[in-house]
N, C-alpha and C. Protein backbone atom coordinates (compact mmCIF):
# COMPACT_ATOMS: atom_id res chain seq x y z
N UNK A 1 8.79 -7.81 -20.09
CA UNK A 1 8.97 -7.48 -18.68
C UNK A 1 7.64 -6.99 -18.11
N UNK A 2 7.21 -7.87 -17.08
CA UNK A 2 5.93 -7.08 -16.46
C UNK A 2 6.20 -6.48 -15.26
N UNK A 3 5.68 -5.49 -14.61
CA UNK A 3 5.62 -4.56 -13.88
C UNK A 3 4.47 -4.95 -12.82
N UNK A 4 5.55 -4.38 -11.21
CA UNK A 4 4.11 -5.05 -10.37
C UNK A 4 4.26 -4.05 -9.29
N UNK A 5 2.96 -3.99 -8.81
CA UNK A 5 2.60 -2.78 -8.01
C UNK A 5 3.40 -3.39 -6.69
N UNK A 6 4.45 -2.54 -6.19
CA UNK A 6 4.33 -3.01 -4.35
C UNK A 6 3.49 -3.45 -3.52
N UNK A 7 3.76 -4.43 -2.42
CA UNK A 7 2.52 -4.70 -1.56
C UNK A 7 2.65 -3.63 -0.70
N UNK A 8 1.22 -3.74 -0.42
CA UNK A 8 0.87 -2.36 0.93
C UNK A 8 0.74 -3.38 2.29
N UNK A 9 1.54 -2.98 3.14
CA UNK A 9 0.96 -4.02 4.58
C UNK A 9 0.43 -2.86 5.61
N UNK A 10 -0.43 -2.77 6.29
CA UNK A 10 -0.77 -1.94 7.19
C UNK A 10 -0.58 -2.84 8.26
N UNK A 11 0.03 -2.48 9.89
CA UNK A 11 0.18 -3.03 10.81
C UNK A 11 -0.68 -2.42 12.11
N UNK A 12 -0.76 -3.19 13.28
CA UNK A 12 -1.26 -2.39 14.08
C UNK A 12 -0.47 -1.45 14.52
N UNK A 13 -1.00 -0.05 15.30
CA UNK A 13 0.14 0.27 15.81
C UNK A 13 0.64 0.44 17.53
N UNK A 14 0.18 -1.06 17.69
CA UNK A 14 0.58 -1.57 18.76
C UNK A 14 1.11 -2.89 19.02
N UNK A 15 1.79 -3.32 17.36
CA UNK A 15 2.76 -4.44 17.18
C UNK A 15 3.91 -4.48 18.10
N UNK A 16 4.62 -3.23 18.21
CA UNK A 16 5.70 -3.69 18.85
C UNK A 16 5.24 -3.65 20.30
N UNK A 17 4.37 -3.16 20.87
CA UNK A 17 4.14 -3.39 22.18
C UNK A 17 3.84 -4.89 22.92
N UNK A 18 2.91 -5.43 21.51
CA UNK A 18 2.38 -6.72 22.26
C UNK A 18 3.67 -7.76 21.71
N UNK A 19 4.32 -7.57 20.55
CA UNK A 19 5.60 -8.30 20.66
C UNK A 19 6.36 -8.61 21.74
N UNK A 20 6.58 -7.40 22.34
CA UNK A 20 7.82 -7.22 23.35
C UNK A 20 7.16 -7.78 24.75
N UNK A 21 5.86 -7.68 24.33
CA UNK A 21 5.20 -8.52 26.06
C UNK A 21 4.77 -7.61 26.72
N UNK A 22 4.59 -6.44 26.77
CA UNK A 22 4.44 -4.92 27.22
C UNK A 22 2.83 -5.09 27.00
N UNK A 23 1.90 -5.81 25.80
CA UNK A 23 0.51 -5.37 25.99
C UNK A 23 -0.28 -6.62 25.64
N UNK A 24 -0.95 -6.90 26.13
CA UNK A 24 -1.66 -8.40 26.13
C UNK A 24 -2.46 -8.13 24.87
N UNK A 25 -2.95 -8.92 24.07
CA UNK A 25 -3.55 -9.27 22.80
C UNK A 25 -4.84 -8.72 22.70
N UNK A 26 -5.46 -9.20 23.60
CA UNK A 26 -6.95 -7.89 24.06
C UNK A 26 -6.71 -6.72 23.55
N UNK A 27 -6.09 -5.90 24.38
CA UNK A 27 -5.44 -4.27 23.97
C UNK A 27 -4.81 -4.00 23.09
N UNK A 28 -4.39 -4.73 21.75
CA UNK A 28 -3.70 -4.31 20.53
C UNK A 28 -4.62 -3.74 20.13
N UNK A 29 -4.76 -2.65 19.12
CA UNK A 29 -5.43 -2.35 17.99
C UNK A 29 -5.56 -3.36 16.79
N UNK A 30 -6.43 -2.93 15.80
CA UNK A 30 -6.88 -3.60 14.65
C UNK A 30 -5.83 -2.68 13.76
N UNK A 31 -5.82 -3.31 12.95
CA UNK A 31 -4.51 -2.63 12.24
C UNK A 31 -5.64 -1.20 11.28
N UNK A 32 -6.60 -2.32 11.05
CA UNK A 32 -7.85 -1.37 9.89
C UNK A 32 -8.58 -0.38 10.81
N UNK A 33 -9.79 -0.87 11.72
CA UNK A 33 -10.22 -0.01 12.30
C UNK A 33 -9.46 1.01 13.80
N UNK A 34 -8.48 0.82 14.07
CA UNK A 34 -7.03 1.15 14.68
C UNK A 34 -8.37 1.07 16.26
N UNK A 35 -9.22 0.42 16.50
CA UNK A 35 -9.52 0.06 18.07
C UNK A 35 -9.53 -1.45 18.56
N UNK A 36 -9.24 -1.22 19.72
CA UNK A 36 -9.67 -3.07 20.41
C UNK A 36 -10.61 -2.80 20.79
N UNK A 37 -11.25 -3.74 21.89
CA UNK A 37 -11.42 -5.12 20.48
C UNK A 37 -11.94 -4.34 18.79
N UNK A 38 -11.46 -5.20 17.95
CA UNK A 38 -11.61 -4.86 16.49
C UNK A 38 -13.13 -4.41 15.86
N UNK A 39 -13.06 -3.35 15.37
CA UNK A 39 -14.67 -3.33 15.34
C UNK A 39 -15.13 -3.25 13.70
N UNK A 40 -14.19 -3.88 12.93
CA UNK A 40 -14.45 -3.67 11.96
C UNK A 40 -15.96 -4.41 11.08
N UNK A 41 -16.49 -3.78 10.12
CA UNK A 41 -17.12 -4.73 9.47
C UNK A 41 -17.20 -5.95 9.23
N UNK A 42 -18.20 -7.02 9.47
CA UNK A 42 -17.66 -8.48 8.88
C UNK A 42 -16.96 -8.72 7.71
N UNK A 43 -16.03 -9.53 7.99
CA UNK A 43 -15.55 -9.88 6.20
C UNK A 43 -16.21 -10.00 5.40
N UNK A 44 -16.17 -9.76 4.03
CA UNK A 44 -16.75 -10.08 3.19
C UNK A 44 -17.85 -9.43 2.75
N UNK A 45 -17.97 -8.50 3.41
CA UNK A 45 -18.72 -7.25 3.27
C UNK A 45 -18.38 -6.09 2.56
N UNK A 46 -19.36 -5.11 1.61
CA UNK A 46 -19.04 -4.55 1.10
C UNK A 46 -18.44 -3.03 2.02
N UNK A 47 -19.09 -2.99 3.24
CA UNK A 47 -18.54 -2.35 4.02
C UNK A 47 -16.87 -2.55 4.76
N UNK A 48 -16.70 -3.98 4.53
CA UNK A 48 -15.69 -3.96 4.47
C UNK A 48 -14.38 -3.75 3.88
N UNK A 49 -14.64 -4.34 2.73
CA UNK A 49 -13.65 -4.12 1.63
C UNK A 49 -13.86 -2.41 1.09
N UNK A 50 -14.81 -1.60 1.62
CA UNK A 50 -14.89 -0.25 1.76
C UNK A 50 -14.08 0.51 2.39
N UNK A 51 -13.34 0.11 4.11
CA UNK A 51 -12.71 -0.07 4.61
C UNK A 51 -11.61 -0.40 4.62
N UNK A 52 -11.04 -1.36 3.74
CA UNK A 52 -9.94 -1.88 3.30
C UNK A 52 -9.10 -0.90 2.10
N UNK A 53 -10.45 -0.29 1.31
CA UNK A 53 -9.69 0.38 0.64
C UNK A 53 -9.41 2.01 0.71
N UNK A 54 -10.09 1.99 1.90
CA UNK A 54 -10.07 3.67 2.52
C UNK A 54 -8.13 3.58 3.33
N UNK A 55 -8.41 2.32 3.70
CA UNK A 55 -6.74 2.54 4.82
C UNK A 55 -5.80 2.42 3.57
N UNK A 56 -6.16 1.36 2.89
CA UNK A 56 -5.10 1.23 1.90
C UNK A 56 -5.10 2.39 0.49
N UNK A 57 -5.62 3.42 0.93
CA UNK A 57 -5.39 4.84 -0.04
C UNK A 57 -5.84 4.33 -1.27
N UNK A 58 -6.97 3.58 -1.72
CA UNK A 58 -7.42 3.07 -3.24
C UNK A 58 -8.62 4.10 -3.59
């Protein structure tokens, strides 16, 4: 039997706003750096995946 870690999803937290039609796509947040427009590091960067693992508690 192997054993598997849960996935972690982080969302923005202005999913349900732009769902419901309430906030145009511009004005969502980044789910990672939580501003619009997104200001995160480029992918693939070690600053990024620095980032990735600061939200995701690693």
């Amino acid at each position: 039997m192997t054993s598997k870690k849960p996935i972690s999803v982080k969302w923005s937290p202005d999913l349900d706003a732009y769902a419901s039609g309430d906030l145009p796509a511009h004005q969502v947040r980044c789910a990672l750096c939580e501003k619009a427009p997104c200001d995160c590091p480029p992918f693939g960067t070690p600053e990024y995946f620095a980032l990735l693992d600061r939200v995701h508690g690693r």
